[in-house]
PDB file of N, CA and C in Angstrom:
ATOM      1  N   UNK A   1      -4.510  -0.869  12.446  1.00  0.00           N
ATOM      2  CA  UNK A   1      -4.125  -0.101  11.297  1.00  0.00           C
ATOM      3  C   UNK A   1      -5.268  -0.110  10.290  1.00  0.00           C
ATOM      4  N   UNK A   2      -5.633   1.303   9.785  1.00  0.00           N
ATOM      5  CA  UNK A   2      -6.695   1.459   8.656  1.00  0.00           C
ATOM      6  C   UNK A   2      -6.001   1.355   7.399  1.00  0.00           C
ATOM      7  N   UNK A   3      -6.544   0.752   6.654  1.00  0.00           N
ATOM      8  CA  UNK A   3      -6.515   0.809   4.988  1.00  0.00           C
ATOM      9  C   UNK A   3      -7.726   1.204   4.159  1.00  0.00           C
ATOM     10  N   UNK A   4      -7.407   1.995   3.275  1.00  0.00           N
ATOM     11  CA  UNK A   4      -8.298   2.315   2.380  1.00  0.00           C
ATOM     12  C   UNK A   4      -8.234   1.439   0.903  1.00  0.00           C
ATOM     13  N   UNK A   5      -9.299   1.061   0.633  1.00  0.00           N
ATOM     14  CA  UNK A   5      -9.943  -0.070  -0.196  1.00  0.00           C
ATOM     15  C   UNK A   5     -10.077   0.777  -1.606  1.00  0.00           C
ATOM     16  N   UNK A   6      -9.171   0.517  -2.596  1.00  0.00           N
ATOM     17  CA  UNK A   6      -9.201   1.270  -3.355  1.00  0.00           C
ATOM     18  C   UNK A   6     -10.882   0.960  -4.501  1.00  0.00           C
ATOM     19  N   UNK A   7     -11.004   1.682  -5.619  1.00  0.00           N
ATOM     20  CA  UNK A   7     -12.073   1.588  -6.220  1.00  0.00           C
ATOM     21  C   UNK A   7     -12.143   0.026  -7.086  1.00  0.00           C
ATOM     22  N   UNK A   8     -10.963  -0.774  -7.509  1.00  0.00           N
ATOM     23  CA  UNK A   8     -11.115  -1.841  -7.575  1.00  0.00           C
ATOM     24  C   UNK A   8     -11.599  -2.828  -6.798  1.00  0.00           C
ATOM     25  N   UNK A   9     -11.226  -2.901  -5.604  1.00  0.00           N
ATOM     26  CA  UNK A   9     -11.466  -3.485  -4.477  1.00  0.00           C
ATOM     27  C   UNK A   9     -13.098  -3.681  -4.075  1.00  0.00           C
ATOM     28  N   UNK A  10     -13.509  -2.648  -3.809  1.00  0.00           N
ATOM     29  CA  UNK A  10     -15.083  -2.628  -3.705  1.00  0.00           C
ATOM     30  C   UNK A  10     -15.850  -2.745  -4.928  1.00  0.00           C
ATOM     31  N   UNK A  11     -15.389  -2.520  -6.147  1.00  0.00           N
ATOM     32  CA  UNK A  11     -16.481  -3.731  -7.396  1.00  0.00           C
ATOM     33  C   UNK A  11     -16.050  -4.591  -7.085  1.00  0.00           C
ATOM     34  N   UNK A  12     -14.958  -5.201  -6.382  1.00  0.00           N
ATOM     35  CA  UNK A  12     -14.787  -6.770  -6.493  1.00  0.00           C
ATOM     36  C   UNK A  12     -15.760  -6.864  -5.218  1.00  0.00           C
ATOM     37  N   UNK A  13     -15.693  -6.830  -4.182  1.00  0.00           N
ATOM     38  CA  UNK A  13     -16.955  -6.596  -2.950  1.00  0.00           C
ATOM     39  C   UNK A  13     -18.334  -6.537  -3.165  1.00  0.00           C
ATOM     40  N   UNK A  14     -18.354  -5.841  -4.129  1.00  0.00           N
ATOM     41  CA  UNK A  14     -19.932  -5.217  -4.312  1.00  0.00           C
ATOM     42  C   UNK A  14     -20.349  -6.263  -5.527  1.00  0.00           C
ATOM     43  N   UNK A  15     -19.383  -6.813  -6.792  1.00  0.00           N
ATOM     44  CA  UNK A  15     -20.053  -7.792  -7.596  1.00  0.00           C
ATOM     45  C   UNK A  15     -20.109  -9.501  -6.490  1.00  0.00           C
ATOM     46  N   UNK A  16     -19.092  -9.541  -5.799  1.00  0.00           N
ATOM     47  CA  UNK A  16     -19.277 -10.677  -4.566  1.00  0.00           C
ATOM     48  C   UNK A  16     -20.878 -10.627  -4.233  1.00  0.00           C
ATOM     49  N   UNK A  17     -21.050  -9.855  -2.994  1.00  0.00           N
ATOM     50  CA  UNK A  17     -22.624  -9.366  -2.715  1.00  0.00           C
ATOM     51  C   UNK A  17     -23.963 -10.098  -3.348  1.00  0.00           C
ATOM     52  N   UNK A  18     -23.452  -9.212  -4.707  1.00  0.00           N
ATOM     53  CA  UNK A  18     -24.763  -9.704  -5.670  1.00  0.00           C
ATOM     54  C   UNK A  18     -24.663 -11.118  -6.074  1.00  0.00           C
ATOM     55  N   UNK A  19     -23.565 -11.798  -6.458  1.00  0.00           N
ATOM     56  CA  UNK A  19     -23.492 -12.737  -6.717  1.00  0.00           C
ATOM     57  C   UNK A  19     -24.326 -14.157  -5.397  1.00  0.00           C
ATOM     58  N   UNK A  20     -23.561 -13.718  -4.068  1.00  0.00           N
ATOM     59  CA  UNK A  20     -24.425 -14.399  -3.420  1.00  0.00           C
ATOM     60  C   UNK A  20     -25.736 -14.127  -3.347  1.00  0.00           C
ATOM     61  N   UNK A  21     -26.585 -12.767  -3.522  1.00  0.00           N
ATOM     62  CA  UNK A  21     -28.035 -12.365  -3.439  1.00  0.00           C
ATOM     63  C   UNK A  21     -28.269 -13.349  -4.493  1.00  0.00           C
ATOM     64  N   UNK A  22     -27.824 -13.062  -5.251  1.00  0.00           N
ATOM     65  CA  UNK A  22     -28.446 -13.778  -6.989  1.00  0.00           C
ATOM     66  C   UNK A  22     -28.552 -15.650  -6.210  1.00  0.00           C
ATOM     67  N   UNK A  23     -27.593 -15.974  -5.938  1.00  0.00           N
ATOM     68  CA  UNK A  23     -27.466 -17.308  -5.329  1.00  0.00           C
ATOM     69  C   UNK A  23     -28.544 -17.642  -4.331  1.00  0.00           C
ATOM     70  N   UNK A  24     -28.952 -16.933  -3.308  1.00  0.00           N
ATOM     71  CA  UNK A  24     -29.940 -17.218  -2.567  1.00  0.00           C
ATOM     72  C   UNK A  24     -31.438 -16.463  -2.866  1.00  0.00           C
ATOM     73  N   UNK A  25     -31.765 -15.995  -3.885  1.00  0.00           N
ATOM     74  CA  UNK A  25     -33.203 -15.721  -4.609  1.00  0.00           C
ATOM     75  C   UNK A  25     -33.406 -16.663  -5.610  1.00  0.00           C
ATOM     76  N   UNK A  26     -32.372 -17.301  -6.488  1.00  0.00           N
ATOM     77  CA  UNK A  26     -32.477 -17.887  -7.274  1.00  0.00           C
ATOM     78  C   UNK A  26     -32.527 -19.677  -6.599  1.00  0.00           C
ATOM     79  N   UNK A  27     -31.245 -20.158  -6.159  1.00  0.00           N
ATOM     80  CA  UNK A  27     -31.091 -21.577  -6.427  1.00  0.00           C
ATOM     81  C   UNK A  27     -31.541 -22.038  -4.608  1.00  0.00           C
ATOM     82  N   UNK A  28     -31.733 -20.877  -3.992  1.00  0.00           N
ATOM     83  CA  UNK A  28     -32.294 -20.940  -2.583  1.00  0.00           C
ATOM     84  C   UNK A  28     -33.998 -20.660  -2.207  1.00  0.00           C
ATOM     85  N   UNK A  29     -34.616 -20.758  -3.300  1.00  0.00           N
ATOM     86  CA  UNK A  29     -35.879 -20.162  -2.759  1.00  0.00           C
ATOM     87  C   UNK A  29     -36.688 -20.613  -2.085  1.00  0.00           C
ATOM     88  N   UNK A  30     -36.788 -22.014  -2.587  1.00  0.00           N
ATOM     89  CA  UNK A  30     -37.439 -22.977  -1.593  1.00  0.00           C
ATOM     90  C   UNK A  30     -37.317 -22.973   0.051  1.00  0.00           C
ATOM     91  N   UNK A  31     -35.887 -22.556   0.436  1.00  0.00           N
ATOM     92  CA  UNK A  31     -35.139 -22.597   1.726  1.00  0.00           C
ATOM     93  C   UNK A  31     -35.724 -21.218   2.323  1.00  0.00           C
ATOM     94  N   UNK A  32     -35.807 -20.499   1.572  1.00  0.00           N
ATOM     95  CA  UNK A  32     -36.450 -18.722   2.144  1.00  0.00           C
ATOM     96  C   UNK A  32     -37.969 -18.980   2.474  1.00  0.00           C
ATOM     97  N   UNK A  33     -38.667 -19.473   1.351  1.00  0.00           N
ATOM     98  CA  UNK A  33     -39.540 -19.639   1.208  1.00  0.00           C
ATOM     99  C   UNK A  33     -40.374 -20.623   2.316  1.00  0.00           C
ATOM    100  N   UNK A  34     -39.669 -21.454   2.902  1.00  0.00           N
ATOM    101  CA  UNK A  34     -39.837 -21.915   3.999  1.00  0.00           C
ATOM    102  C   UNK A  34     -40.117 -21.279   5.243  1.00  0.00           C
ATOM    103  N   UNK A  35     -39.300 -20.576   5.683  1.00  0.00           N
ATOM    104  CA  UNK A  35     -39.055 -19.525   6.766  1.00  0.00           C
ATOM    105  C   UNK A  35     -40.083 -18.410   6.074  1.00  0.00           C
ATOM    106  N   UNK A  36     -40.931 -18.204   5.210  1.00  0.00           N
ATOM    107  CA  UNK A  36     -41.418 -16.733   5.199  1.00  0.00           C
ATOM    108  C   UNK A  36     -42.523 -16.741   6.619  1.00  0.00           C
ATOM    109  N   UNK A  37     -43.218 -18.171   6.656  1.00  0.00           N
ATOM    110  CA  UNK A  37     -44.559 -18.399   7.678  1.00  0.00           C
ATOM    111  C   UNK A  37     -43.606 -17.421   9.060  1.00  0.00           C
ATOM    112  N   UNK A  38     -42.295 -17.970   9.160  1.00  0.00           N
ATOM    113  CA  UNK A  38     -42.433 -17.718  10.370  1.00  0.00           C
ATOM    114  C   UNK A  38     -41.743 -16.235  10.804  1.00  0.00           C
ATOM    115  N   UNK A  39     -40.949 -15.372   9.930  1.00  0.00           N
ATOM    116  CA  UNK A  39     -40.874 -14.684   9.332  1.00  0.00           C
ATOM    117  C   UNK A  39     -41.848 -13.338   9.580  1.00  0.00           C
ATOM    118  N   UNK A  40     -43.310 -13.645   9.100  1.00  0.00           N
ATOM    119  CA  UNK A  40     -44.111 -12.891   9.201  1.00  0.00           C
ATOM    120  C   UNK A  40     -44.358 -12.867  10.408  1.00  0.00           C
ATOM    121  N   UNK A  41     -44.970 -14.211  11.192  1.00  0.00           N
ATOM    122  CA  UNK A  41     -45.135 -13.910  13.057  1.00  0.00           C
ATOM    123  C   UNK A  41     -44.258 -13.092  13.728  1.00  0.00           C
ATOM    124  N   UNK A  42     -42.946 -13.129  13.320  1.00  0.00           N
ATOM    125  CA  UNK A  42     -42.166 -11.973  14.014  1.00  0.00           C
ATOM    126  C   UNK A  42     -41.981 -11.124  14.031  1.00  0.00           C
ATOM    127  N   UNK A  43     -42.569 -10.449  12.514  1.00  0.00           N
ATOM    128  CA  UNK A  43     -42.751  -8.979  12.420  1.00  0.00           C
ATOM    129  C   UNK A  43     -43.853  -8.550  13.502  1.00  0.00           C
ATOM    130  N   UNK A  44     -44.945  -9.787  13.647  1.00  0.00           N
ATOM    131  CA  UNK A  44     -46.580  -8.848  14.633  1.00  0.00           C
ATOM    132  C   UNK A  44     -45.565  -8.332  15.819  1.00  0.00           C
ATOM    133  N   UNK A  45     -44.729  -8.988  16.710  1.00  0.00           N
ATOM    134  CA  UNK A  45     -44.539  -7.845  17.900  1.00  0.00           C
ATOM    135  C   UNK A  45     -43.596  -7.021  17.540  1.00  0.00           C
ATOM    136  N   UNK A  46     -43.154  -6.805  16.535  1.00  0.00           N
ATOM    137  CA  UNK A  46     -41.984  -6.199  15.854  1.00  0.00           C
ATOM    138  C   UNK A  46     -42.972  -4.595  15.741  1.00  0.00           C
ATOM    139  N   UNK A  47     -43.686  -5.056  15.020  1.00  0.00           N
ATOM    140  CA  UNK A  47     -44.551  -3.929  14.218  1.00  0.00           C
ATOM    141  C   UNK A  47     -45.853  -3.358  15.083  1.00  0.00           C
ATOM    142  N   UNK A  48     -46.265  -3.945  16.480  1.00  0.00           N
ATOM    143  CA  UNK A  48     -46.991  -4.175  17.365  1.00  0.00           C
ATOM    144  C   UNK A  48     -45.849  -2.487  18.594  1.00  0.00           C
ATOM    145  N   UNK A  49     -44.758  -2.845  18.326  1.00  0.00           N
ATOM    146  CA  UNK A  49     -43.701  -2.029  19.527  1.00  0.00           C
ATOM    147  C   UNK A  49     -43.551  -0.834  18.339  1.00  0.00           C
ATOM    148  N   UNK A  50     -43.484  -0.735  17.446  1.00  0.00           N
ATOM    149  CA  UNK A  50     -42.671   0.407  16.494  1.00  0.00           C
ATOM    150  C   UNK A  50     -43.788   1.053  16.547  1.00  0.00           C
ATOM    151  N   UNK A  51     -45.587   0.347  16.326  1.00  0.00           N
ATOM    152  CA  UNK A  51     -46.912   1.479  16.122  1.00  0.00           C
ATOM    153  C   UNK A  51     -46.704   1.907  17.648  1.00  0.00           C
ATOM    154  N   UNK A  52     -47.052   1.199  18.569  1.00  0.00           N
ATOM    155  CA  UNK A  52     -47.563   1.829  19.998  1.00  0.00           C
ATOM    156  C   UNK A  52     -46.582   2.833  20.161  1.00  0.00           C
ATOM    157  N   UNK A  53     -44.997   3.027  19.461  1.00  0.00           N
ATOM    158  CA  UNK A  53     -44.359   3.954  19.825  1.00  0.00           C
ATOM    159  C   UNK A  53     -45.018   5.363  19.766  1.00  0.00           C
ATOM    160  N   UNK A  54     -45.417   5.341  18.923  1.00  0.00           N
ATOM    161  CA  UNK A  54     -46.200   6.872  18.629  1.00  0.00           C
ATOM    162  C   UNK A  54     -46.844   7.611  19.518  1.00  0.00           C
ATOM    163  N   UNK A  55     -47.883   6.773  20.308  1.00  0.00           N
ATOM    164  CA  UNK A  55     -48.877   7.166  20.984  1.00  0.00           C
ATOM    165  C   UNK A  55     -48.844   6.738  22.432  1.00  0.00           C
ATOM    166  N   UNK A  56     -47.269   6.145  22.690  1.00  0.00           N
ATOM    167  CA  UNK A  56     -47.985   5.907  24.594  1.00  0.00           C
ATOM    168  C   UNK A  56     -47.996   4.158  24.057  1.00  0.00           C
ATOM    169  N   UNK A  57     -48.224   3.769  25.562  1.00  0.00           N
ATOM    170  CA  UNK A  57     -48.704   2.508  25.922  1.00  0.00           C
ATOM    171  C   UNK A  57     -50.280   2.340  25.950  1.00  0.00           C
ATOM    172  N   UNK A  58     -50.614   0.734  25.833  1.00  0.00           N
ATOM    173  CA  UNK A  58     -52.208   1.022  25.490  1.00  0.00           C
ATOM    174  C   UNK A  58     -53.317   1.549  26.989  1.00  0.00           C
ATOM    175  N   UNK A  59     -54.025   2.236  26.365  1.00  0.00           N
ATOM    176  CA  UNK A  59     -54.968   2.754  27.269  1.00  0.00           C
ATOM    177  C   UNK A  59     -54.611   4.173  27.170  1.00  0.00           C
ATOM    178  N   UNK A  60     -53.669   4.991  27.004  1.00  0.00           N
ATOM    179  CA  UNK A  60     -53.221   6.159  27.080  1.00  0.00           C
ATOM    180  C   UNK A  60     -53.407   7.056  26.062  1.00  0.00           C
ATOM    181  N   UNK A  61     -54.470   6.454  25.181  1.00  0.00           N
ATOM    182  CA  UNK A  61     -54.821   7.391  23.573  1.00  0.00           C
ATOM    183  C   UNK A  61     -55.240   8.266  23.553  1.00  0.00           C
ATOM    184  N   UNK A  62     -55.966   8.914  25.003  1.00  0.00           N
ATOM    185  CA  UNK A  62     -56.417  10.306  24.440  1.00  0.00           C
ATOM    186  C   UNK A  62     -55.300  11.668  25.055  1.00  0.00           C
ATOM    187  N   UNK A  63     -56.078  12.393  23.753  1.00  0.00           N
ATOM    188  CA  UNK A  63     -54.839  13.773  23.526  1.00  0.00           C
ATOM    189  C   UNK A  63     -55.792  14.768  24.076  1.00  0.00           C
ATOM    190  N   UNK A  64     -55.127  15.915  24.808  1.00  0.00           N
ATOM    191  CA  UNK A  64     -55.960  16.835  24.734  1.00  0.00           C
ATOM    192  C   UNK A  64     -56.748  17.418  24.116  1.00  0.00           C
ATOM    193  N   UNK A  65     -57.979  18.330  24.603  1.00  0.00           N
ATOM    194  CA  UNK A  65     -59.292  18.665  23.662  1.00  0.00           C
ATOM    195  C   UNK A  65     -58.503  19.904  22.486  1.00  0.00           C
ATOM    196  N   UNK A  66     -58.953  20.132  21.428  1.00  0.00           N
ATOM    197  CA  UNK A  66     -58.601  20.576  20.696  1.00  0.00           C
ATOM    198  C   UNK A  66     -59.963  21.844  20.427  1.00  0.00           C
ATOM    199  N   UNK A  67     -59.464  22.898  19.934  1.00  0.00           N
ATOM    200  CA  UNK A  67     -60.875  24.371  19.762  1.00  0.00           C
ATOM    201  C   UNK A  67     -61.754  24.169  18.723  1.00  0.00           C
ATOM    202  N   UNK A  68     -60.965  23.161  17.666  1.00  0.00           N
ATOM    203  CA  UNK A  68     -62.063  22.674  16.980  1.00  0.00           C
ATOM    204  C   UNK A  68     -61.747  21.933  15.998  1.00  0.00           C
ATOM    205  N   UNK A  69     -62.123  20.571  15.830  1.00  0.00           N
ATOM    206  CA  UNK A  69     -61.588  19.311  15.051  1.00  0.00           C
ATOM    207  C   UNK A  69     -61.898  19.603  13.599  1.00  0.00           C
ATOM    208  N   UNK A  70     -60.868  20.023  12.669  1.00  0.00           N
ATOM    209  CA  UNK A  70     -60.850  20.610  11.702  1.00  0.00           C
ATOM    210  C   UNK A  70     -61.933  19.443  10.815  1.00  0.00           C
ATOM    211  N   UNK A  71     -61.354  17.808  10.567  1.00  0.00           N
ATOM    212  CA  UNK A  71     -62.523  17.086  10.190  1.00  0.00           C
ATOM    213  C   UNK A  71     -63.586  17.058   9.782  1.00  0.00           C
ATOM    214  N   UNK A  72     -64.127  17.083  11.482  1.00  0.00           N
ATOM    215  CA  UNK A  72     -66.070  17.169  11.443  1.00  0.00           C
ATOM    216  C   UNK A  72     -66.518  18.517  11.021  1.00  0.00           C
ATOM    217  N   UNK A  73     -65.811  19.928  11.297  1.00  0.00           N
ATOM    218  CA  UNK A  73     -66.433  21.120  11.157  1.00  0.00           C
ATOM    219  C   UNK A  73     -67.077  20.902  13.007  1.00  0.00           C
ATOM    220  N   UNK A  74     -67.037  20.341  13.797  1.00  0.00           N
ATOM    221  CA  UNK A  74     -67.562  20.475  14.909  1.00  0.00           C
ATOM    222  C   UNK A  74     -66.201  20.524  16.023  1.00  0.00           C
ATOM    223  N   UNK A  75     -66.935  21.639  17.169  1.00  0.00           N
ATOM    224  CA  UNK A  75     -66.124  21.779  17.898  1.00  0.00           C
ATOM    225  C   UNK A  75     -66.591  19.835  18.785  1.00  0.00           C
ATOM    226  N   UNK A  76     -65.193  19.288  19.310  1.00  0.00           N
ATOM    227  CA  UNK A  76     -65.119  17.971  20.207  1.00  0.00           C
ATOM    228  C   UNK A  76     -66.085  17.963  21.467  1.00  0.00           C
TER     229      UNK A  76
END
């Protein structure tokens, strides 16, 4: 069964929320702040899979020749 959460309901939800954010930036930082080292290492293959998405797997970078590489002013 669905219920709908009236507009009281969700400021009480939504000031909850902040209250814990406020709680763990403030009286938690040390504890975050711990974990940032490792944190960051997990973004490299994170952010390593999201770039190569663009272009292929490595080795596969070149695109077809183009009539003339707007850039240089020279045809490729």
């Amino acid at each position: 069964m669905r219920t709908n959460l009236g507009l009281a309901a969700k400021v009480v939800i939504g000031l909850f929320a902040l209250t814990l954010l406020a709680l763990l930036a403030f009286e938690h930082r040390m504890h975050l702040l711990g974990w940032a080292p490792l944190l960051l290492l997990l973004l490299c293959p994170l952010m390593h899979f999201t770039m190569h998405g663009r272009h292929g797997s490595h080795g596969g970078h070149a695109q077809a020749p183009r009539a003339q590489d707007p850039d240089s002013g020279r045809a490729p």
